[in-house]
Protein backbone atom coordinates (compact mmCIF):
# COMPACT_ATOMS: atom_id res chain seq x y z
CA UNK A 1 77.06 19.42 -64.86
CA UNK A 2 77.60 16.78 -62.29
CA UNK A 3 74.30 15.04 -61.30
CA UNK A 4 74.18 14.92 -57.42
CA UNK A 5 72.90 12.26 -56.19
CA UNK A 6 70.49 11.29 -53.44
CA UNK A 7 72.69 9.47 -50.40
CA UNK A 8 70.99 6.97 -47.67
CA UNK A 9 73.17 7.91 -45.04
CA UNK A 10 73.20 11.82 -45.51
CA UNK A 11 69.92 13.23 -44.37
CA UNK A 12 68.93 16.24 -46.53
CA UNK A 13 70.85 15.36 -49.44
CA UNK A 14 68.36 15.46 -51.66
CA UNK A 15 68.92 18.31 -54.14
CA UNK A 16 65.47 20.15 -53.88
CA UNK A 17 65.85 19.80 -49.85
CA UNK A 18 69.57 21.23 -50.04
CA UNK A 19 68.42 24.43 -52.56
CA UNK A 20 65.20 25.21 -49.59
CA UNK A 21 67.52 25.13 -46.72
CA UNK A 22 70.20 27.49 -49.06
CA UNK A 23 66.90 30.24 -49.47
CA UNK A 24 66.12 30.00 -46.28
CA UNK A 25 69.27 31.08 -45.42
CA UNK A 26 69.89 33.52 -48.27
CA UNK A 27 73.05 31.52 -49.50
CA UNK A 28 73.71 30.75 -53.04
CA UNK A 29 75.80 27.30 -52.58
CA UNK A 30 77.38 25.38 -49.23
CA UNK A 31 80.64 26.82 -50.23
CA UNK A 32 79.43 30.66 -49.35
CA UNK A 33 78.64 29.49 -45.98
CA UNK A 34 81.83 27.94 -45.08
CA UNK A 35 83.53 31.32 -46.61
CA UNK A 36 81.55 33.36 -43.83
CA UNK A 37 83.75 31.18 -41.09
CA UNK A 38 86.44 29.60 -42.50
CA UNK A 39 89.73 31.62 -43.64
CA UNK A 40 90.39 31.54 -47.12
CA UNK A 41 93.82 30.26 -46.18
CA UNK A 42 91.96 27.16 -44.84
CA UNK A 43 89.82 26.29 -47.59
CA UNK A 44 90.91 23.95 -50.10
CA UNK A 45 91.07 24.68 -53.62
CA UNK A 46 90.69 21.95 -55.27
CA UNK A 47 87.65 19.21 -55.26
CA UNK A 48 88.26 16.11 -52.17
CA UNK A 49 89.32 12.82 -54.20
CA UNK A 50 86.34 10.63 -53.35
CA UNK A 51 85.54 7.42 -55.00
CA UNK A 52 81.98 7.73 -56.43
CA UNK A 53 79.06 6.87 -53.25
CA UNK A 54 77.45 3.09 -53.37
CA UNK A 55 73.79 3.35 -52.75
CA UNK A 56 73.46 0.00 -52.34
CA UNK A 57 73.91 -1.14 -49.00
CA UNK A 58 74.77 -4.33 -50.32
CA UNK A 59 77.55 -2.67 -52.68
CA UNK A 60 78.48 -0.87 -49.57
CA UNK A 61 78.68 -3.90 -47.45
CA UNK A 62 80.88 -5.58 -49.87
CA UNK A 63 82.91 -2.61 -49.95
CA UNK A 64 83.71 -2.32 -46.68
CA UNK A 65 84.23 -6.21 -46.33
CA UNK A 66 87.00 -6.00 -49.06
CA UNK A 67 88.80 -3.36 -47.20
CA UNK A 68 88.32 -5.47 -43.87
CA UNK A 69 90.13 -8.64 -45.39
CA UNK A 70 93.28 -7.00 -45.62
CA UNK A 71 93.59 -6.57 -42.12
CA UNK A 72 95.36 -9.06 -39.53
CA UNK A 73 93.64 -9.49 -36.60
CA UNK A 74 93.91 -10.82 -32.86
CA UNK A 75 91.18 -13.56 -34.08
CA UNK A 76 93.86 -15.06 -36.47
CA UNK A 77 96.89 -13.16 -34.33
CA UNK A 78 98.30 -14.19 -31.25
CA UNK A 79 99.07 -11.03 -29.56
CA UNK A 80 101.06 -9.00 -26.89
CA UNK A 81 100.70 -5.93 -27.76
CA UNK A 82 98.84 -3.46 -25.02
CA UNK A 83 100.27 0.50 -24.85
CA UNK A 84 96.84 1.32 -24.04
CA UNK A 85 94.72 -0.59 -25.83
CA UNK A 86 94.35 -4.01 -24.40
CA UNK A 87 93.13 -7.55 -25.53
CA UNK A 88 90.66 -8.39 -22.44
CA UNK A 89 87.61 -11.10 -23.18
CA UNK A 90 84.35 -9.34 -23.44
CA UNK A 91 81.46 -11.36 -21.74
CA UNK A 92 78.99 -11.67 -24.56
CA UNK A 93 76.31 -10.18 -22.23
CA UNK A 94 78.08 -6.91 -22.75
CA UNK A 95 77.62 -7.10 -26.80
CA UNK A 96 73.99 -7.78 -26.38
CA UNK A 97 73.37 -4.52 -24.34
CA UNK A 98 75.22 -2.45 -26.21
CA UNK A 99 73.15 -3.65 -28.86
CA UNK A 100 70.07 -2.26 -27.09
CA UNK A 101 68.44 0.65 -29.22
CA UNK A 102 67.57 2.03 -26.25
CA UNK A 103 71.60 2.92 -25.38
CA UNK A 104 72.88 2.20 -29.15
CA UNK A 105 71.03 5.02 -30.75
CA UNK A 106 70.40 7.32 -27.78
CA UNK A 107 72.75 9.93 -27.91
CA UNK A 108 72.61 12.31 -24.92
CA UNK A 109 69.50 10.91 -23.73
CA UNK A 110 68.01 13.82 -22.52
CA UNK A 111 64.21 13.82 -20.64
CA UNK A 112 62.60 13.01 -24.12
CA UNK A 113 64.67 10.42 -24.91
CA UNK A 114 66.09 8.77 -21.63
CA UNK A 115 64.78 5.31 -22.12
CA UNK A 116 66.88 4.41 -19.08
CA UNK A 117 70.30 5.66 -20.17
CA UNK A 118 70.61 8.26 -16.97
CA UNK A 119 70.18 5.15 -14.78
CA UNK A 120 72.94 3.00 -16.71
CA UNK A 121 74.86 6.10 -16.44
CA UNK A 122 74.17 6.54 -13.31
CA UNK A 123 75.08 2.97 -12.45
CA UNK A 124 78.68 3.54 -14.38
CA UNK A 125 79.45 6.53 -11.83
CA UNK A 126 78.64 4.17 -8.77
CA UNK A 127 80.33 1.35 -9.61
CA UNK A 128 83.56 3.10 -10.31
CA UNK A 129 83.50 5.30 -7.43
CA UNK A 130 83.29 2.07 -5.69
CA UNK A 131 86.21 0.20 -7.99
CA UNK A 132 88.16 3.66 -6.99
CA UNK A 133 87.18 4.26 -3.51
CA UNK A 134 86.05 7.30 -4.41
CA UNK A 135 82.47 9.30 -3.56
CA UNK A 136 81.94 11.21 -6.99
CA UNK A 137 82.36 10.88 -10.69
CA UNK A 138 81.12 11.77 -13.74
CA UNK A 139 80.15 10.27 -17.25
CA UNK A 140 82.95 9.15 -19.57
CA UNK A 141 85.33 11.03 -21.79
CA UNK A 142 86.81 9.87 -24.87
CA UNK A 143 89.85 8.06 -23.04
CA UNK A 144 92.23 7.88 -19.98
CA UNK A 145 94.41 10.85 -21.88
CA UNK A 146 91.46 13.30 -22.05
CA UNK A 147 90.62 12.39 -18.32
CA UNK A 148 93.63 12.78 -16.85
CA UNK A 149 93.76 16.38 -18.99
CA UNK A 150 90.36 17.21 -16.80
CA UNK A 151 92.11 15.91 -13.70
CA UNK A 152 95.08 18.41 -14.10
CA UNK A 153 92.91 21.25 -15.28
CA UNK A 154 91.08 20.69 -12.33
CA UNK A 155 93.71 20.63 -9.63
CA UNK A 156 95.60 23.95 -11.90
CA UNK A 157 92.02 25.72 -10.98
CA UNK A 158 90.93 24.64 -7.51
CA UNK A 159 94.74 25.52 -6.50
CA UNK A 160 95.84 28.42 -8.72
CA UNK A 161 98.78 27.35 -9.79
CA UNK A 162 100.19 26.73 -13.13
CA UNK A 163 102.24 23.40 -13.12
CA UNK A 164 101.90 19.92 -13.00
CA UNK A 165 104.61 16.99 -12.41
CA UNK A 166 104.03 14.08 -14.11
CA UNK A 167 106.02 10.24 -14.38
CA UNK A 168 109.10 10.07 -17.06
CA UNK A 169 106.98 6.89 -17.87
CA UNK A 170 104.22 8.07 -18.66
CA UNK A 171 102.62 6.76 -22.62
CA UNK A 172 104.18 9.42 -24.66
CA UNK A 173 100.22 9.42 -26.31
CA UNK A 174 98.95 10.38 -22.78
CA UNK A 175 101.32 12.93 -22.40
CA UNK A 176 100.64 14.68 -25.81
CA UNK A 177 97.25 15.21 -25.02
CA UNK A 178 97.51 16.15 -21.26
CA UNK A 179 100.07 19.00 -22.36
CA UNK A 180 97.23 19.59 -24.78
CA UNK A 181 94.82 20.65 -22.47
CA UNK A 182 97.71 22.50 -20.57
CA UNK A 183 98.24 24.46 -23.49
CA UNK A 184 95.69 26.88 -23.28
CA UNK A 185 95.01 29.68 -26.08
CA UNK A 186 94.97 32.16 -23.78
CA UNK A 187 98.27 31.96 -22.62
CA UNK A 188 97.99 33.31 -18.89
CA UNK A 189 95.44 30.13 -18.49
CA UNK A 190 98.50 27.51 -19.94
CA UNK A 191 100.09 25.18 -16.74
CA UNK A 192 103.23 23.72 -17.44
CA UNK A 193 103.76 20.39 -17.18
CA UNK A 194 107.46 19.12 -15.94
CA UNK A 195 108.10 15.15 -15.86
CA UNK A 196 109.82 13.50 -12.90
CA UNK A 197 112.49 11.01 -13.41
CA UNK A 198 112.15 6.99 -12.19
CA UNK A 199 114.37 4.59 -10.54
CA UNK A 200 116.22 2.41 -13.59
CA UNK A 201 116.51 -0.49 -11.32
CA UNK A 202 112.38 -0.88 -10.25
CA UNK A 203 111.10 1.19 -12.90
CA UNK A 204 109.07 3.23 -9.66
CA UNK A 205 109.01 7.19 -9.47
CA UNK A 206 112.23 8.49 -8.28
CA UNK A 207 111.31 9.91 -5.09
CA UNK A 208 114.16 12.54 -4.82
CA UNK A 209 113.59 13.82 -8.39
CA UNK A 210 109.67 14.43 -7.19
CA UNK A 211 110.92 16.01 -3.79
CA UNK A 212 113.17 18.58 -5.86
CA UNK A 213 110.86 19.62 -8.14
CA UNK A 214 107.63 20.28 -6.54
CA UNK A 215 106.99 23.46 -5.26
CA UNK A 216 104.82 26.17 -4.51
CA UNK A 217 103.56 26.19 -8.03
CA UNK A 218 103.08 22.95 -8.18
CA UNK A 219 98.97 22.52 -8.65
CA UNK A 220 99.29 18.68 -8.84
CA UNK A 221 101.11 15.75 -9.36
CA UNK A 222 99.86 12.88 -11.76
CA UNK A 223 101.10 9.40 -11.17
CA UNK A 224 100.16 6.08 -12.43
CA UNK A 225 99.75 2.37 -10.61
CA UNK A 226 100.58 0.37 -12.86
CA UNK A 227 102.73 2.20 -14.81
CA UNK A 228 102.50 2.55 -18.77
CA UNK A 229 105.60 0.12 -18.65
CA UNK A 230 103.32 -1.88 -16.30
CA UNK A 231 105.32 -1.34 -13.33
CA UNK A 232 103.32 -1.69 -9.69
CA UNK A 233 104.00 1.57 -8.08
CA UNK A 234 104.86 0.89 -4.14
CA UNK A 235 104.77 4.99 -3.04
CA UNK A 236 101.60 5.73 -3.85
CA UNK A 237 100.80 7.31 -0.11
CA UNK A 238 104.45 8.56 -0.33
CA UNK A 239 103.61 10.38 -3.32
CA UNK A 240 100.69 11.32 -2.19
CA UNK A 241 101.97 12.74 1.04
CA UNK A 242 104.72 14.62 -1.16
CA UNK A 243 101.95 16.61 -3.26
CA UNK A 244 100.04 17.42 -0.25
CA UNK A 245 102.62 18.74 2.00
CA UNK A 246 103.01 21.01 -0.83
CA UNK A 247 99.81 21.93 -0.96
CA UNK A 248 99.48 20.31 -4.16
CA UNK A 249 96.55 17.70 -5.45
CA UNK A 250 97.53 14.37 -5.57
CA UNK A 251 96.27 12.52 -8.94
CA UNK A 252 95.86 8.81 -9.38
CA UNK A 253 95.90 7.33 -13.05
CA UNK A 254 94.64 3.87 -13.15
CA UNK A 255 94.00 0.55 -14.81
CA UNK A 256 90.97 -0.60 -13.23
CA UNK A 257 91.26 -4.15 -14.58
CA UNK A 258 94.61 -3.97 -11.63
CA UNK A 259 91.95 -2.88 -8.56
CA UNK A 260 91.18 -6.17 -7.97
CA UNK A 261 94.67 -6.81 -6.70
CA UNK A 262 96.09 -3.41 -6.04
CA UNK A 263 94.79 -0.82 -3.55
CA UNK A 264 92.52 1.75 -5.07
CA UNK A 265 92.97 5.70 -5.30
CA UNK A 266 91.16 6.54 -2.40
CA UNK A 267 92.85 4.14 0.10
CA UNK A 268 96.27 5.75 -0.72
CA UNK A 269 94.76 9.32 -0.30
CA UNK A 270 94.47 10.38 -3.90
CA UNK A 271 92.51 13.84 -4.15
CA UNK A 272 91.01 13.22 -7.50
CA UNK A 273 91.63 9.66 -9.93
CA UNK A 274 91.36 8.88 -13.68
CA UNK A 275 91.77 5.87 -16.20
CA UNK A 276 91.17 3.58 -19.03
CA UNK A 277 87.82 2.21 -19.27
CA UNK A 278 88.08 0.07 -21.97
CA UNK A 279 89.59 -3.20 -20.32
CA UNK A 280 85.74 -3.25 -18.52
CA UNK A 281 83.92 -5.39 -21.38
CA UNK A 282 85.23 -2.86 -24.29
CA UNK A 283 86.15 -4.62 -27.33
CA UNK A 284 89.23 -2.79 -29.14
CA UNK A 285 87.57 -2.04 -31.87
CA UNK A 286 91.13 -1.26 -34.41
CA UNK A 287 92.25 0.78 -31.63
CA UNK A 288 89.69 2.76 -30.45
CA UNK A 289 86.42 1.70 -27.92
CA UNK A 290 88.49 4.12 -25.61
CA UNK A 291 86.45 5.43 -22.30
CA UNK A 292 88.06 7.87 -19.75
CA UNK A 293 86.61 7.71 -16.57
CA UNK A 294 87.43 10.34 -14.19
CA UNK A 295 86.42 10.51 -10.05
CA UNK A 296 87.25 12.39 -6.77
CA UNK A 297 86.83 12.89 -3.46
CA UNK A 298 83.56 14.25 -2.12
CA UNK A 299 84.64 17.82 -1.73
CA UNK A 300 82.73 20.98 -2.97
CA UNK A 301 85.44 22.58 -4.19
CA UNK A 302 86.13 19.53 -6.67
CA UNK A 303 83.04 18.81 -7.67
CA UNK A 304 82.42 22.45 -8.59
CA UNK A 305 85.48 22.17 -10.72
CA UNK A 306 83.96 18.64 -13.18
CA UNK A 307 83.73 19.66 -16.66
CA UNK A 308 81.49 16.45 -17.72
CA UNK A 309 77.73 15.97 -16.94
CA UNK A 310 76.93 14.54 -13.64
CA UNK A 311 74.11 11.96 -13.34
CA UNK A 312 72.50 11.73 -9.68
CA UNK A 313 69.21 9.94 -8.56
CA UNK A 314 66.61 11.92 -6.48
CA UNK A 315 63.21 11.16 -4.53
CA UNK A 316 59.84 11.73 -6.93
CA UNK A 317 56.29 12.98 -6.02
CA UNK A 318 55.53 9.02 -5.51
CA UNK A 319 56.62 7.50 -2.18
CA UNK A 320 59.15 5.26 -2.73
CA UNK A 321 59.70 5.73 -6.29
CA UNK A 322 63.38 7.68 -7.65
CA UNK A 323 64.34 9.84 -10.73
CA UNK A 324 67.26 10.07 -12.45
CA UNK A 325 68.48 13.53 -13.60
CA UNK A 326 71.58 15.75 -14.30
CA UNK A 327 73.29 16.99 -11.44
CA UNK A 328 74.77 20.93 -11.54
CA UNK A 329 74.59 20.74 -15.02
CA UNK A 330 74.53 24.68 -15.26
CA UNK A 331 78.10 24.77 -14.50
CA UNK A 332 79.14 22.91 -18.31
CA UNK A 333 79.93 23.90 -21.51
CA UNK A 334 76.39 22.70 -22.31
CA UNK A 335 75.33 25.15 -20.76
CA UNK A 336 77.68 27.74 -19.82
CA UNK A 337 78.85 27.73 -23.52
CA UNK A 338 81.98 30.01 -23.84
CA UNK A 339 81.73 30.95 -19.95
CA UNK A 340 82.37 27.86 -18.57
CA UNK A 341 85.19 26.47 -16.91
CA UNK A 342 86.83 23.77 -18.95
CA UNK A 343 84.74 22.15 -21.77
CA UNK A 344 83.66 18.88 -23.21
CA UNK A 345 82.88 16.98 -26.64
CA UNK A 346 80.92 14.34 -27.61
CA UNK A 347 81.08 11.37 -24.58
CA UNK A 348 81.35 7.79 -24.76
CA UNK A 349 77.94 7.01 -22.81
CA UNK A 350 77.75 3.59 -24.56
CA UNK A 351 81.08 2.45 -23.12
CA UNK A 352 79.64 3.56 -19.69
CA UNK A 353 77.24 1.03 -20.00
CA UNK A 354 79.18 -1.79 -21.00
CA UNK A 355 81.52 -1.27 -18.43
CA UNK A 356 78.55 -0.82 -16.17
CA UNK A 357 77.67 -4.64 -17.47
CA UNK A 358 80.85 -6.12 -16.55
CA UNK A 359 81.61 -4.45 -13.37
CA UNK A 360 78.26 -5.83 -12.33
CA UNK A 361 78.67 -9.22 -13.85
CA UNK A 362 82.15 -9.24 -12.02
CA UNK A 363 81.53 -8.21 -8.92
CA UNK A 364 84.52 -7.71 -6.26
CA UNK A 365 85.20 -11.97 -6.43
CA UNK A 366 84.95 -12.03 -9.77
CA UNK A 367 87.77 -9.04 -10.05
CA UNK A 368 90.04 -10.61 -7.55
CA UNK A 369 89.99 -13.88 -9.49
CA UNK A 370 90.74 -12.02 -13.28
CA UNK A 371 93.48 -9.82 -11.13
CA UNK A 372 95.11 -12.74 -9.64
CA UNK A 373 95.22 -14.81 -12.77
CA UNK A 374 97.02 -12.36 -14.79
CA UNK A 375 99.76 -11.63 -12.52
CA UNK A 376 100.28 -14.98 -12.49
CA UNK A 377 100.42 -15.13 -16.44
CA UNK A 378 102.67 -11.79 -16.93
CA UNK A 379 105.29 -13.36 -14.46
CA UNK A 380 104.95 -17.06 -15.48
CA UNK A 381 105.49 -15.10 -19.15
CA UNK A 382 108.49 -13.12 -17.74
CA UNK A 383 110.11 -16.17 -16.31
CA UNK A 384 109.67 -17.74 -19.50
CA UNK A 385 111.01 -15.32 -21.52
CA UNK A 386 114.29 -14.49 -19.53
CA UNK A 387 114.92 -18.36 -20.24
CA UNK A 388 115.29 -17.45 -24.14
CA UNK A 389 119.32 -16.63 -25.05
CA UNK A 390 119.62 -13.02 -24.91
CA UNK A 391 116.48 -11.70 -23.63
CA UNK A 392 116.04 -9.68 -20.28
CA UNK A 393 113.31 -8.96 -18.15
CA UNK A 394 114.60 -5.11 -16.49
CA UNK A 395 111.28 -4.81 -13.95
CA UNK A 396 110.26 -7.67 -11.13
CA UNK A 397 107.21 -5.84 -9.75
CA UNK A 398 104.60 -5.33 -12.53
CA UNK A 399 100.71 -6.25 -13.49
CA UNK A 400 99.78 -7.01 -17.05
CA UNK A 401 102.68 -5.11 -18.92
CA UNK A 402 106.15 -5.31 -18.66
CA UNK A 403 109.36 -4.30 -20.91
CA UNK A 404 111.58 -7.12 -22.58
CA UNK A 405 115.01 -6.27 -23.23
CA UNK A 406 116.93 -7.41 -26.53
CA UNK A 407 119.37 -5.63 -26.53
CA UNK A 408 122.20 -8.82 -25.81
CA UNK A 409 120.55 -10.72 -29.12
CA UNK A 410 121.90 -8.40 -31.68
CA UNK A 411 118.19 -7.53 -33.17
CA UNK A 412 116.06 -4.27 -33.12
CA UNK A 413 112.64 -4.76 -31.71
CA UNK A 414 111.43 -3.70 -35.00
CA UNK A 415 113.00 -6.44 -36.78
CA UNK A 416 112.11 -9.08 -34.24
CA UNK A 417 108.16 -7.77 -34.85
CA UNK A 418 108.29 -8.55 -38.64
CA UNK A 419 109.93 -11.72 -37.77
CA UNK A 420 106.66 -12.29 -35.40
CA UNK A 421 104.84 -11.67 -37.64
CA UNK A 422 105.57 -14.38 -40.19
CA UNK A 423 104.17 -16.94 -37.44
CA UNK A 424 101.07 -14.82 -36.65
CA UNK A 425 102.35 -13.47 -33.48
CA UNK A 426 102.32 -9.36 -33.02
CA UNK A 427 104.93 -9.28 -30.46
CA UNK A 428 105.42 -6.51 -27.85
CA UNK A 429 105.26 -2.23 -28.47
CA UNK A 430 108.13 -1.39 -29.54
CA UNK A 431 109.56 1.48 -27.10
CA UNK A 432 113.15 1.63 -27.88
CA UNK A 433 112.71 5.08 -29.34
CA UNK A 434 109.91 6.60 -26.38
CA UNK A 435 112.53 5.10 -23.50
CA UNK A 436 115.97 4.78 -25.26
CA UNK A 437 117.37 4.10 -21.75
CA UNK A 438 115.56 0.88 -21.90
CA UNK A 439 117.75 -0.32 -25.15
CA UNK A 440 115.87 -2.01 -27.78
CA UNK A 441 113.23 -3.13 -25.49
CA UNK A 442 109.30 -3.87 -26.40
CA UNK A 443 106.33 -3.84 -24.00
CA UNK A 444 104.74 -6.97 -23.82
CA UNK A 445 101.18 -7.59 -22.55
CA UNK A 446 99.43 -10.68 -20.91
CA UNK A 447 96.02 -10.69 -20.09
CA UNK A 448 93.23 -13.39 -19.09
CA UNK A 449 93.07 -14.51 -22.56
CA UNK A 450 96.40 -15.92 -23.06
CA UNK A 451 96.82 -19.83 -22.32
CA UNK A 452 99.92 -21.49 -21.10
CA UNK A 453 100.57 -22.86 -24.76
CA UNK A 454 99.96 -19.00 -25.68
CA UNK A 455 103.16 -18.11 -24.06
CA UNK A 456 105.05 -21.43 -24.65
CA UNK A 457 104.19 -20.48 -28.55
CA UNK A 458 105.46 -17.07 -28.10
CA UNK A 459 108.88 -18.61 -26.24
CA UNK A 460 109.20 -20.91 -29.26
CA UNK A 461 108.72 -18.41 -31.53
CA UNK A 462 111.45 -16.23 -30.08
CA UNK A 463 114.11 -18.78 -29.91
CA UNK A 464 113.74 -19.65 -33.91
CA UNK A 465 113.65 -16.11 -35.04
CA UNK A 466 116.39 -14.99 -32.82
């Protein structure tokens, strides 16, 4: 018989614990449990392969360490790769709070166990309704895909209707998980979502596709400034116009790092707005440190319609003192449970915060200045690049992102990347097979941290392995 074993990081896993909890709830072994509510076509049949559990934490440090050093890194990399998940600096004030035990280990931080999270919180909402231009938001989802899934839900129910038009352009990743949450279980609930062609030459929404496709059905339509191929967007009160002479909601998807530059959501007339957190003081964390924010206009009928927890401030029973609390929160899944409108997971609170830190440490200069300075890298870049035999910059108008054609050099993208590699460079997405129009073209990405000799590395590079 195997001898269990006691685990540090598993609460109850001792074996006379585990048999107590089993009586008290008059099953033999784990196993019956999961039978009561798992298929038997689900369950495995076989034992999980799983290396043997180090108790040591110093075993387990090592461990993990090993494992570590075979990755590569934007510490030893120089890169350009973006898609959605973005090499920004992160202000070291922003580690130390999100160090905080207060907001590290606080997970919903309910009236027990606040400790000043609603207020952070509560600070997050502000500051991006005032990023946005917009009078309401809520706390974080996991990332700008799940948002802008709540955004569409929300215009499908405050509307009726059962379709939503969305860019060509959009990240193929954002658009999986918006037709997701479009494809409801019960089928009469499920809004279709139909994409709208863009103009090859600007890399903008094709206006005339939009105008022939919306129509009565249409709950919505979802556009993006910049683009995911990091072009600026110049109709976005055209568009905007379009959806509501249609009676449709018009919905903004955003980068906020961009707002220092480009007009927000709400100057434009966007109805409700959504985006990527995670440029705001988020490290990438091997892909993920993802945080969806989502805001709207101050209407009734939209705020109704929020599926996340709200977080509001109120007078107290001392003069001149405020609260913090949770604002309709009757109307969740929390709460609601099965009855509720749309539903939520697990949030991403701590990334509120952060971003909270660096929108505050900012401020509106401050996001001018970091806006300003990386157009003026991505084009300098761009400029640079088109110099190299062979290689094509498509787009002029873009912020941060921007595709870079190969096609004329005789080399897949993919190729070029391994090439890259070999001089500690990860070179640009590769979307030749998400936008084969665009040839064997990869999305390249410049932010604040990339020098001049940065990019004149990355030129050099290109002309040797090409």
């Amino acid at each position: 018989m195997k001898k269990s074993k006691v685990h540090p990081y598993i609460p109850n896993s001792v074996p006379e614990v585990k048999e107590e909890m089993l009586r008290e709830v008059g099953a033999r072994d784990a196993e019956e449990l999961y039978s009561r509510m798992i298929p038997e076509r689900l369950l495995m049949k076989r034992p999980m392969d799983l290396p043997e559990p180090l108790l040591s934490e110093l075993d387990l440090r090592r461990h993990v360490e090993g494992i570590l050093e075979g990755d590569w890194d934007c510490s030893e990399y120089l890169s350009f790769l973006g898609g959605g998940c973005w090499n920004h600096y992160v202000p070291e004030v922003c580690d130390v709070i999100a160090s905080r035990s207060e907001f590290l280990t606080a997970y919903a931080g309910g009236v027990y166990s606040d400790l000043g999270r609603f207020q952070a919180i509560y600070e997050f909402q502000s500051l991006i309704g005032e990023l946005v231009d917009m009078d309401v938001s809520c706390i974080p989802t996991y990332d700008w895909g799940a948002a802008a899934g709540n955004a569409v839900r929300m215009a499908s129910r405050v509307t009726g209707r059962k379709e939503i038009l969305v860019p060509k352009t959009i990240s193929p990743a954002r658009l999986s998980i918006i037709s997701n949450f479009c494809d409801s279980v019960h089928k009469p609930d499920s809004i279709n979502v139909k994409t709208v062609d863009y103009d090859r030459e600007t890399g903008a929404l094709d206006i005339g596709d939009l105008e022939g496709k919306i129509s009565e059905s249409t709950a919505g339509v979802y556009f993006e400034n910049p683009t995911y191929l990091g072009v600026i967007e110049p109709q976005c009160a055209e568009i905007t116009s379009i959806a509501h002479e249609h009676g449709a909601f018009a919905v903004a998807g955003v980068d906020p790092i961009s707002l220092g530059v480009l007009s927000p959501p709400g100057e434009y007339g966007a109805d409700i707005c959504c985006g990527e957190a995670q440029p705001l003081g988020i490290h990438m964390l091997a892909g993920g440190g993802s945080c969806g924010f989502l805001a709207s206009k101050d209407e009734e009928r939209l705020v109704g319609e929020y599926p996340a927890r709200m977080l509001s401030i109120t007078d107290t029973e001392v003069e001149g003192e405020y609260g913090f609390g949770q604002a309709k929160y009757e109307r969740t899944s929390y709460i609601a449970r099965e009855s509720a409108k749309d539903w939520v997971g697990t949030t991403t609170g701590l990334w509120a915060i952060v971003s909270a830190v660096y929108m505050s440490l900012m401020g509106p200069q401050g996001m001018r200045e970091l806006g300003e300075g990386i157009l003026q890298r991505s084009h300098y870049a761009a400029r640079l690049l088109e110099e190299v035999e062979g290689v094509s910059v498509p787009f002029r108008g873009f912020f941060k992102e921007f595709p870079v054609n190969f096609d004329a050099t005789g080399k897949k993208v993919s190729e070029i990347n391994r090439l890259l590699l070999d001089k500690k460079i990860f070179g640009g997405t590769d979307v030749s097979g998400e936008f084969p129009e665009l040839g064997q073209s990869g999305l390249y990405c410049v932010t604040e941290r990339h020098t001049k000799s940065d990019l004149d590395r990355l030129v050099e590079a290109l002309r040797e392995v090409l």
